[in-house]
N, C-alpha and C. Protein backbone atom coordinates (compact mmCIF):
# COMPACT_ATOMS: atom_id res chain seq x y z
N UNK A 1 0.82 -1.19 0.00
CA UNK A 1 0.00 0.00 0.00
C UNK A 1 0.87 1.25 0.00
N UNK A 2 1.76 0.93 -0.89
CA UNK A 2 3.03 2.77 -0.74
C UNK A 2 1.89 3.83 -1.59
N UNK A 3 2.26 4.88 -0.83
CA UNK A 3 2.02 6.29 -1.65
C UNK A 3 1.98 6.31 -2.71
N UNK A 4 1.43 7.31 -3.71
CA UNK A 4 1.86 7.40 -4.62
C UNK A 4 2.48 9.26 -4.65
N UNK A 5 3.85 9.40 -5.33
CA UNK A 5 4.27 10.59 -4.93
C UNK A 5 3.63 11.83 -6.31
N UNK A 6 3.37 13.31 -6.04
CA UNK A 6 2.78 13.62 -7.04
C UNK A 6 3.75 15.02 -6.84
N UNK A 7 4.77 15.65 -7.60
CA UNK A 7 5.35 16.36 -7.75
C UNK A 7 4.70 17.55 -8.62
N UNK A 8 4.32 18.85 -7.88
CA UNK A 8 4.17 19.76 -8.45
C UNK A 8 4.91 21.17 -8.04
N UNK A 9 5.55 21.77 -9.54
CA UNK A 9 6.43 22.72 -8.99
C UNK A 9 7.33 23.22 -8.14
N UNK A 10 8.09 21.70 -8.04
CA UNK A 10 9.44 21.47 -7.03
C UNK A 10 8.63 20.64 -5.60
N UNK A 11 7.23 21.01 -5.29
CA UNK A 11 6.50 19.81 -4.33
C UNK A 11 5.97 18.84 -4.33
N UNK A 12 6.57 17.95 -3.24
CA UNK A 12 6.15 16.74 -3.56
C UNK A 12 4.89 16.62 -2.40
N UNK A 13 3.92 15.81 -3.20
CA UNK A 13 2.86 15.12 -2.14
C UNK A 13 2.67 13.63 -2.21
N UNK A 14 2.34 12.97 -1.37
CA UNK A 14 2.21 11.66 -1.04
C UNK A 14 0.73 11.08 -0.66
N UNK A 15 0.17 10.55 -2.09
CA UNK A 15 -1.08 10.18 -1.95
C UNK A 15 -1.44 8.85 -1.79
N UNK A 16 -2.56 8.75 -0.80
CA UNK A 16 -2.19 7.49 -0.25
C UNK A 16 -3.39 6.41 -1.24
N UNK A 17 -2.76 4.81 -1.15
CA UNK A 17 -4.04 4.33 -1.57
C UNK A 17 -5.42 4.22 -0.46
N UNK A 18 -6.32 4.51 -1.16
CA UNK A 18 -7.46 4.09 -0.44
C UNK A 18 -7.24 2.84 0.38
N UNK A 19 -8.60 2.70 1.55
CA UNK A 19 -8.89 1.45 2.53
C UNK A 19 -10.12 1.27 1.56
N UNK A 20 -10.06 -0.49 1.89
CA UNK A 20 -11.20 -1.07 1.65
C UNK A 20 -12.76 -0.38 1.54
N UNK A 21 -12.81 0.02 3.28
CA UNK A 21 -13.53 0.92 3.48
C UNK A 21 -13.99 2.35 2.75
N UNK A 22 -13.03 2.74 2.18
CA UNK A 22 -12.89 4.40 1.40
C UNK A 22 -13.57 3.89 0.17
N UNK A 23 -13.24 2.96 -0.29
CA UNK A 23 -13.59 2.37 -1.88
C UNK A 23 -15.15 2.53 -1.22
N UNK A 24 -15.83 1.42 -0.76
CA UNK A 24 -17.07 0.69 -0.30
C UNK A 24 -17.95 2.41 -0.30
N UNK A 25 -17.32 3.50 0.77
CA UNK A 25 -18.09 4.65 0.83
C UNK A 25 -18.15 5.14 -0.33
N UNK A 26 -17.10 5.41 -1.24
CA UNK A 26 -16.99 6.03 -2.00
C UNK A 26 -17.94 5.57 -3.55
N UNK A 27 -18.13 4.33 -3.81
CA UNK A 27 -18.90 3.03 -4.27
C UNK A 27 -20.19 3.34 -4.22
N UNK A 28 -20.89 3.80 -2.53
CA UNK A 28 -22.10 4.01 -2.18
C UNK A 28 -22.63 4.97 -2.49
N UNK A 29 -21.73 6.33 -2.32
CA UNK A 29 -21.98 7.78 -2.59
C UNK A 29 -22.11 8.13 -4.17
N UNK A 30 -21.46 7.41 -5.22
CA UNK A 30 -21.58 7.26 -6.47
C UNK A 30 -22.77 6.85 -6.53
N UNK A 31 -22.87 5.43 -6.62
CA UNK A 31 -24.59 5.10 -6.64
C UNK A 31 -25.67 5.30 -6.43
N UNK A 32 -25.56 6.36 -4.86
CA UNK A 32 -26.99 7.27 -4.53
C UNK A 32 -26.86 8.15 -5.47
N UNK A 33 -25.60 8.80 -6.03
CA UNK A 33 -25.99 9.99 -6.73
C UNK A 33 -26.57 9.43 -8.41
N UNK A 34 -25.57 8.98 -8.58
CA UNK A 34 -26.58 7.71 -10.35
C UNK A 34 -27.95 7.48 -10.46
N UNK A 35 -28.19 6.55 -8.93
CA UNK A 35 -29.17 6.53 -8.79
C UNK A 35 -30.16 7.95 -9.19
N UNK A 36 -30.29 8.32 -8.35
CA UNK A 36 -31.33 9.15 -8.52
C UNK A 36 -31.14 10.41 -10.20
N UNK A 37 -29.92 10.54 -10.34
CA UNK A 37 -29.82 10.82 -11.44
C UNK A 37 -30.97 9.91 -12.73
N UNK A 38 -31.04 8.34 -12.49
CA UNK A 38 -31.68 7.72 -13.40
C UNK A 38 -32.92 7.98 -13.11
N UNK A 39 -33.32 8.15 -11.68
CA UNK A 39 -34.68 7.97 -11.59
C UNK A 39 -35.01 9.84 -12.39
N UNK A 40 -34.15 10.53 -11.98
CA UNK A 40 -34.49 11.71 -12.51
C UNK A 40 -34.87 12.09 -14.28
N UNK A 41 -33.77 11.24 -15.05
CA UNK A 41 -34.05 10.88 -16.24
C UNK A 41 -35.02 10.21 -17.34
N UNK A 42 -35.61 9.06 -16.42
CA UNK A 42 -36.01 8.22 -16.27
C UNK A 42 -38.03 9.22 -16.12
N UNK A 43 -37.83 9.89 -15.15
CA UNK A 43 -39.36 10.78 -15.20
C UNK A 43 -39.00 11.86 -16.04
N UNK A 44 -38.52 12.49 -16.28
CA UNK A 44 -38.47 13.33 -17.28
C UNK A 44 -39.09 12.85 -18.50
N UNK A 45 -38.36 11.57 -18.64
CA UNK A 45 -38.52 10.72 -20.35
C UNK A 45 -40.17 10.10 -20.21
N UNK A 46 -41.02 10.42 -19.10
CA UNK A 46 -41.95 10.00 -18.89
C UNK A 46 -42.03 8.45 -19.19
N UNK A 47 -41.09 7.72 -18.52
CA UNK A 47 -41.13 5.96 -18.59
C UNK A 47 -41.98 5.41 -17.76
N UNK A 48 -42.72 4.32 -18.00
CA UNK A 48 -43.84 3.57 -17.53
C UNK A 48 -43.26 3.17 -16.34
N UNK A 49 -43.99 3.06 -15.06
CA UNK A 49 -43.42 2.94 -13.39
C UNK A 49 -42.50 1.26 -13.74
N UNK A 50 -43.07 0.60 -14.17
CA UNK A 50 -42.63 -0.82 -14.55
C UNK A 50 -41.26 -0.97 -15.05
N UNK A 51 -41.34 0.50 -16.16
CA UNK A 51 -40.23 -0.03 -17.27
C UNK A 51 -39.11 0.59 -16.36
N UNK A 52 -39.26 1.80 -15.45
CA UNK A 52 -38.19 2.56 -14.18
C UNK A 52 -38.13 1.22 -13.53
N UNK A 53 -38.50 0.44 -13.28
CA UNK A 53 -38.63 -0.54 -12.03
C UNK A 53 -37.58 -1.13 -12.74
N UNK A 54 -37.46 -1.70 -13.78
CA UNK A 54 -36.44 -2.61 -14.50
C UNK A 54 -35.04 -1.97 -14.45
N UNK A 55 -35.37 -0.68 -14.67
CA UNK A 55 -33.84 -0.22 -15.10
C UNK A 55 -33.25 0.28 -13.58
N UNK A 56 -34.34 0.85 -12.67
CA UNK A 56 -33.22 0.47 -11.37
C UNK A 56 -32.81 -0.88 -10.60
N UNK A 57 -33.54 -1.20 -11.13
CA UNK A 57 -32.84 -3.30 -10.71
C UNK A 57 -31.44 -2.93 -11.41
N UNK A 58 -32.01 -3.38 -12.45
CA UNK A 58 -30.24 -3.28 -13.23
C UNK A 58 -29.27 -2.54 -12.78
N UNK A 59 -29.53 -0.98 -12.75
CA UNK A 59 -28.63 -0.20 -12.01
C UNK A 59 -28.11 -0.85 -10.60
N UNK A 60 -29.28 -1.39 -9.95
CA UNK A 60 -28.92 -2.03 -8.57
C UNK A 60 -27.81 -3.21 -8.88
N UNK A 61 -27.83 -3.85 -9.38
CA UNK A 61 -27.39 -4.79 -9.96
C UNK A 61 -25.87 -4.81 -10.20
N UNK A 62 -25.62 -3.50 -10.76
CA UNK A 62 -24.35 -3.29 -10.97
C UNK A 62 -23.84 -2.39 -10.16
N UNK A 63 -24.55 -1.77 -9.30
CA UNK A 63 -24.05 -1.33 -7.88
C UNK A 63 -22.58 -1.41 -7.37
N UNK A 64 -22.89 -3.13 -7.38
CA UNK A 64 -21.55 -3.86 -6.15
C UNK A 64 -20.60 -4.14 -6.69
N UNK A 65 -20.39 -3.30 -7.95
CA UNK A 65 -19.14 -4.17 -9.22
C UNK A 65 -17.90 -3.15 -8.98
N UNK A 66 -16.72 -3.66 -8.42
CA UNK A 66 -15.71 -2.77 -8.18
C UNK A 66 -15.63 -2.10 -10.13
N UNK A 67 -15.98 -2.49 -10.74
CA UNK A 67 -15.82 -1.74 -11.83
C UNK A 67 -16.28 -0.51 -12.19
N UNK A 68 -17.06 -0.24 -11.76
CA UNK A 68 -18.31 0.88 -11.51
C UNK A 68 -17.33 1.93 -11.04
N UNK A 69 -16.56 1.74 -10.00
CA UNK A 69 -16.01 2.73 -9.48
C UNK A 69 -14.67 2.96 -10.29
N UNK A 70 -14.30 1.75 -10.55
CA UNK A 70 -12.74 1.87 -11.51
C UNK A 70 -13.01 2.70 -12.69
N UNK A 71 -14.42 2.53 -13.18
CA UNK A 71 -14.99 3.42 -14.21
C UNK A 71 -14.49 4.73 -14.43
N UNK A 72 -15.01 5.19 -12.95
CA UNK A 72 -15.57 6.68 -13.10
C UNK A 72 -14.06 7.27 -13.00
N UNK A 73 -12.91 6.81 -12.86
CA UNK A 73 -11.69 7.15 -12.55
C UNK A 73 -11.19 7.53 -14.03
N UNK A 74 -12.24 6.97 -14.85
CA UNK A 74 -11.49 7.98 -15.94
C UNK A 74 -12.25 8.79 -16.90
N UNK A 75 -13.05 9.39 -15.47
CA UNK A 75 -13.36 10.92 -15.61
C UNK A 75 -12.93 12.22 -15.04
N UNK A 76 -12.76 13.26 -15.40
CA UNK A 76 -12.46 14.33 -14.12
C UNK A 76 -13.00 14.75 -13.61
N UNK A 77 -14.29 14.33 -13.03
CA UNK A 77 -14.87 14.29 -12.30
C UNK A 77 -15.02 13.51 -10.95
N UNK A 78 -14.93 11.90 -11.56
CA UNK A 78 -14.42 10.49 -10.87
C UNK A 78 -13.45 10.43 -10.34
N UNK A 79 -12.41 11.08 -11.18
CA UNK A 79 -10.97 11.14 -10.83
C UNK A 79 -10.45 11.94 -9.37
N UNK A 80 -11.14 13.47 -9.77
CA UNK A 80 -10.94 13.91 -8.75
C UNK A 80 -11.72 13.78 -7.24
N UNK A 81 -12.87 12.62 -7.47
CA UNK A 81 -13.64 12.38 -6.21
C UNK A 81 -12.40 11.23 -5.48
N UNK A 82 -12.17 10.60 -6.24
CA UNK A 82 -11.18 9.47 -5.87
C UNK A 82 -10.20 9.96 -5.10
N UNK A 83 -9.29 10.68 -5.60
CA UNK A 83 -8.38 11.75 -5.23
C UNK A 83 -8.72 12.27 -3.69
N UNK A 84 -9.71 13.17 -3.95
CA UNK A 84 -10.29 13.84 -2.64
C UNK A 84 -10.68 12.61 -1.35
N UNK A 85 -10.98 11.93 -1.72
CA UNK A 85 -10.98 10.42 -0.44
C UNK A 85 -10.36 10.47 -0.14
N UNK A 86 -8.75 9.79 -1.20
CA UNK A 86 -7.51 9.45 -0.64
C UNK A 86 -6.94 10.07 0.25
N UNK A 87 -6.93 11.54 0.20
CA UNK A 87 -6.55 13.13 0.16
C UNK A 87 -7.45 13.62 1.73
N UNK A 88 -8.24 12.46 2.55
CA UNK A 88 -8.88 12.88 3.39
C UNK A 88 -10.38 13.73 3.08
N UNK A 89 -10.72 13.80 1.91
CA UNK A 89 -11.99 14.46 2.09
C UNK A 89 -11.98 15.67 1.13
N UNK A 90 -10.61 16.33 0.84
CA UNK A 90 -10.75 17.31 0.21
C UNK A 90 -9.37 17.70 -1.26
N UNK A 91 -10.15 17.69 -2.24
CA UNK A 91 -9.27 17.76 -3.52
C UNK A 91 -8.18 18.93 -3.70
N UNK A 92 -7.02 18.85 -3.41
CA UNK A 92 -6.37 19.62 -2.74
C UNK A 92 -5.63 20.88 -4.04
N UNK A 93 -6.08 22.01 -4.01
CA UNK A 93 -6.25 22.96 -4.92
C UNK A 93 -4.74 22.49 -6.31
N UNK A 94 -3.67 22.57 -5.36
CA UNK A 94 -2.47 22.20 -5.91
C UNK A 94 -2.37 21.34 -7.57
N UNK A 95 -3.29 20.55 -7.14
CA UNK A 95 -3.34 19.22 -8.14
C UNK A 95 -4.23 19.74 -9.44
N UNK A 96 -4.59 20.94 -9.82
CA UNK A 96 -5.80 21.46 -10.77
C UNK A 96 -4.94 21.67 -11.61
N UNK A 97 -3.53 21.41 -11.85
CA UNK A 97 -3.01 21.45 -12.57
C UNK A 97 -2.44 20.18 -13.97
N UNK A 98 -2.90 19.43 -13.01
CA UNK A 98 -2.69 17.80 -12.81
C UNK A 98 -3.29 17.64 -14.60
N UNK A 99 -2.87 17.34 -15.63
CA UNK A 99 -3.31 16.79 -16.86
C UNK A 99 -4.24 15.75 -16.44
N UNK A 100 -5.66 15.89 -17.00
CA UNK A 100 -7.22 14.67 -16.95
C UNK A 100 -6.06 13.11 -17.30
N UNK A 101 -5.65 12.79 -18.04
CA UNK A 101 -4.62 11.82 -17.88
C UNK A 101 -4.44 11.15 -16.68
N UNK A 102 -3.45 11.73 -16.56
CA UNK A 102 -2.18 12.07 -15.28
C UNK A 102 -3.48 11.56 -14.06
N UNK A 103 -4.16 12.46 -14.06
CA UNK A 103 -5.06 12.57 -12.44
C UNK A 103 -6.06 11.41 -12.86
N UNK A 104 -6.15 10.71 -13.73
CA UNK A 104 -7.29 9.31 -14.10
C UNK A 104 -5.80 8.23 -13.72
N UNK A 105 -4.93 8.35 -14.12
CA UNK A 105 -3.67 7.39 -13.61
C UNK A 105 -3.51 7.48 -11.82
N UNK A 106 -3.35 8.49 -11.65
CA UNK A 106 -3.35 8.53 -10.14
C UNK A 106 -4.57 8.25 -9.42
N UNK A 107 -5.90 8.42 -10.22
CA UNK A 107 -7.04 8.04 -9.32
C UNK A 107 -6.89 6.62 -9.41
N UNK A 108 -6.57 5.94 -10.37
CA UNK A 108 -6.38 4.35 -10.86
C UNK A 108 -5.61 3.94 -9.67
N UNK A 109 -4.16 4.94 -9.41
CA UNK A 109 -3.18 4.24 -8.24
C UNK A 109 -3.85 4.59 -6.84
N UNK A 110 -4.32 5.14 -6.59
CA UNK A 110 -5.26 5.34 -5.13
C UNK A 110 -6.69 3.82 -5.22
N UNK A 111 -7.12 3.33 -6.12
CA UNK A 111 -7.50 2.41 -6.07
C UNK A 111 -6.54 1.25 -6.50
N UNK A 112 -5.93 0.99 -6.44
CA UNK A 112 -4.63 0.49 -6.57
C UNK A 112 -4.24 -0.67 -8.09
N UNK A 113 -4.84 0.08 -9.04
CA UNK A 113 -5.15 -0.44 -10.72
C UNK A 113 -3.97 0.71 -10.78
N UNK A 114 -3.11 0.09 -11.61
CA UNK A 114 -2.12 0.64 -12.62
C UNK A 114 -2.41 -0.07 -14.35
N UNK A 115 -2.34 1.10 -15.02
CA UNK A 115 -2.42 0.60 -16.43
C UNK A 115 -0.88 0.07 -16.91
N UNK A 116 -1.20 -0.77 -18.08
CA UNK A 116 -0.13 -1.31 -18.59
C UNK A 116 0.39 -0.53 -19.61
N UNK A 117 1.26 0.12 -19.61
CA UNK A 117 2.42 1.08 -20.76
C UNK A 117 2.05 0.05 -21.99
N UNK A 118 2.14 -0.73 -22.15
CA UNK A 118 2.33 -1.69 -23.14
C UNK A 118 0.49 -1.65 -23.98
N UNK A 119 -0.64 -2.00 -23.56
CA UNK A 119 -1.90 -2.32 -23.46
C UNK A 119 -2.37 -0.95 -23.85
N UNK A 120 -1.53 0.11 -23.20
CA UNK A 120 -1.90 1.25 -23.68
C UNK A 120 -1.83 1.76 -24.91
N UNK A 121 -0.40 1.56 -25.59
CA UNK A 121 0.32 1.81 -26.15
C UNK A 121 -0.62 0.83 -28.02
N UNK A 122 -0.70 -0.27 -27.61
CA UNK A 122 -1.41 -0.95 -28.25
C UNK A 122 -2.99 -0.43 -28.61
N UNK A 123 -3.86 0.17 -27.87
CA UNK A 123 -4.81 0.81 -27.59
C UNK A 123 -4.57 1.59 -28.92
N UNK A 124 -3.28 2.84 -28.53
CA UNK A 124 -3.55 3.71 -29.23
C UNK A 124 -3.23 3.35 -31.16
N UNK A 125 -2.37 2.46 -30.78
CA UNK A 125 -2.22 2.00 -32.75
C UNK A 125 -3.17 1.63 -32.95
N UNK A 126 -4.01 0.89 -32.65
CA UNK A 126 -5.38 0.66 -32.74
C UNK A 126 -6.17 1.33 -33.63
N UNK A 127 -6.37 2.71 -32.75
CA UNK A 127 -7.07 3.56 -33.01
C UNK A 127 -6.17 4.56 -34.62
N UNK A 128 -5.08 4.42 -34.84
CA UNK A 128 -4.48 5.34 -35.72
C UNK A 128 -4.81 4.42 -37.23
């Protein structure tokens, strides 16, 4: 469970990986907010109570999937919620400098997923 070190402008900070626990809250607090995001979507689009009933099962469903959260880590949004856990609670101004990249890699190492240089790299010929 080492740090991960994040050097900005000659300072260094030491971000820690998440606890079990931090993931699980952090997991929960995503999902209430989805949640109701769908149900919010979901009445807007005026969907039949039945057909909402289905799609928050499902949502429920995929709730408990550590993937869900590995997801959102490569957003900057996700990224920086991840961050702010690790970080005690609060996304620490310093890091707004941080390339969406960079800070989806470090939210990855606070949940303790590192990407493969290689997988990546492959990814991108892919795409060219």
């Amino acid at each position: 469970m080492n740090p991960t070190p994040v050097t900005i402008e000659g300072e260094t900070t030491l971000v820690p990986r998440l606890r079990v626990q931090q993931v699980i809250d952090l997991s929960t607090r995503r999902f209430e907010r989805e949640r109701l995001n769908l149900i919010a979507d979901l009445t807007d689009a005026g969907v039949e109570a039945g057909d909402r009933l289905i799609q928050l099962r499902k949502q429920r469903d995929e709730a408990g999937l550590s993937a869900m959260i590995i997801r959102s880590a490569f957003s900057t949004e996700g990224s920086k919620e991840v961050v702010a856990e690790a970080m005690g609670g609060q996304f620490p101004e310093s890091f707004a400098s941080i390339a969406p990249d960079e800070l989806s890699r470090l939210a990855l190492a606070c949940l303790g997923v590192t990407l493969d240089d290689k997988a990546e790299e492959g990814r991108a010929e892919g795409k060219a």
